[in-house]
Protein backbone atom coordinates (compact mmCIF):
# COMPACT_ATOMS: atom_id res chain seq x y z
CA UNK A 1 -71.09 -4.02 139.67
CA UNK A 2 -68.67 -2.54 141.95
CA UNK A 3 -69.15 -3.10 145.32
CA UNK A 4 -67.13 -0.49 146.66
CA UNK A 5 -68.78 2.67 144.62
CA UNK A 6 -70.72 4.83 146.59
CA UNK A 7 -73.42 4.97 143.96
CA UNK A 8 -73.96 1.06 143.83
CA UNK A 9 -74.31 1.01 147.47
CA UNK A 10 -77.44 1.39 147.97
CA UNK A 11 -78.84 -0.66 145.07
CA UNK A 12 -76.58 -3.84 146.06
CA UNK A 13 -78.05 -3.68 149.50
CA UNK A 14 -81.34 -3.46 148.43
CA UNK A 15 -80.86 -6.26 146.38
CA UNK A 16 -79.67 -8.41 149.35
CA UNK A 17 -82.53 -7.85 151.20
CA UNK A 18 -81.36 -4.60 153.55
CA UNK A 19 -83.95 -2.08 155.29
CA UNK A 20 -83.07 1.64 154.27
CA UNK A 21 -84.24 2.99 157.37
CA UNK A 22 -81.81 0.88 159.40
CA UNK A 23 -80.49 3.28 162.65
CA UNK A 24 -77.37 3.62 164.10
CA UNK A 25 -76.10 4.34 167.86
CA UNK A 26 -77.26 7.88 167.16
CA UNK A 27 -80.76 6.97 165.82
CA UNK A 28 -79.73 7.88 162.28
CA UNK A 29 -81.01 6.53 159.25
CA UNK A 30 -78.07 6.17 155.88
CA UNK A 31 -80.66 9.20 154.26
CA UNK A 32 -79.96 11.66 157.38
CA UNK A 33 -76.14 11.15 156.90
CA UNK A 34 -75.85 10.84 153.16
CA UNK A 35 -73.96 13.54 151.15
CA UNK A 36 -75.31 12.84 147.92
CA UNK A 37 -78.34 13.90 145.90
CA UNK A 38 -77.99 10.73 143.43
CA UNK A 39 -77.70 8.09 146.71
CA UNK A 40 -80.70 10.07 148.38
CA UNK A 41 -82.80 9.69 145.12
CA UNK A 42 -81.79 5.97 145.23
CA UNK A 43 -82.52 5.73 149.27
CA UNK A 44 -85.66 6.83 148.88
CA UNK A 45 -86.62 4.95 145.63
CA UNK A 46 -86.33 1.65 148.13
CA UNK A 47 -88.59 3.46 150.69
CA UNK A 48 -85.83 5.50 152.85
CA UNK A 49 -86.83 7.94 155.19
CA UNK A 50 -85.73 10.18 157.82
CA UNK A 51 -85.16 9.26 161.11
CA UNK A 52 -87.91 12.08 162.02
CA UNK A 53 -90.38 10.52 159.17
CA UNK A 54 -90.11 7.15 160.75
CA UNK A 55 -90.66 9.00 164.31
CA UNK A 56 -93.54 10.99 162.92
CA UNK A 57 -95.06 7.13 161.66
CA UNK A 58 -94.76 5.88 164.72
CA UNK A 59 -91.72 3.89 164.26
């Protein structure tokens, strides 16, 4: 697997144990920044959400 693909991203950190809602300085989760229909199908496969779904839940 390459490491360095954009569409093997998401399942390699996934694999290692990474949360998919993870924010940055901004509050933004990798699914409100991603460009791609095939990484937001993966994203959300492994429970990613919006930063205003996890605000919605509570979190």
């Amino acid at each position: 697997m390459k490491f360095n693909s954009p569409a093997n991203s998401p399942s390699a950190i996934k694999t290692n144990g990474a949360d998919p809602n993870t924010r940055d300085k901004w509050g933004n989760t990798p699914l409100d920044v991603t460009l791609s229909a095939d990484i937001e199908v993966l994203l959300r496969q492994h429970g990613g959400k919006m930063a205003e779904e996890l605000k919605a839940a509570g979190n």
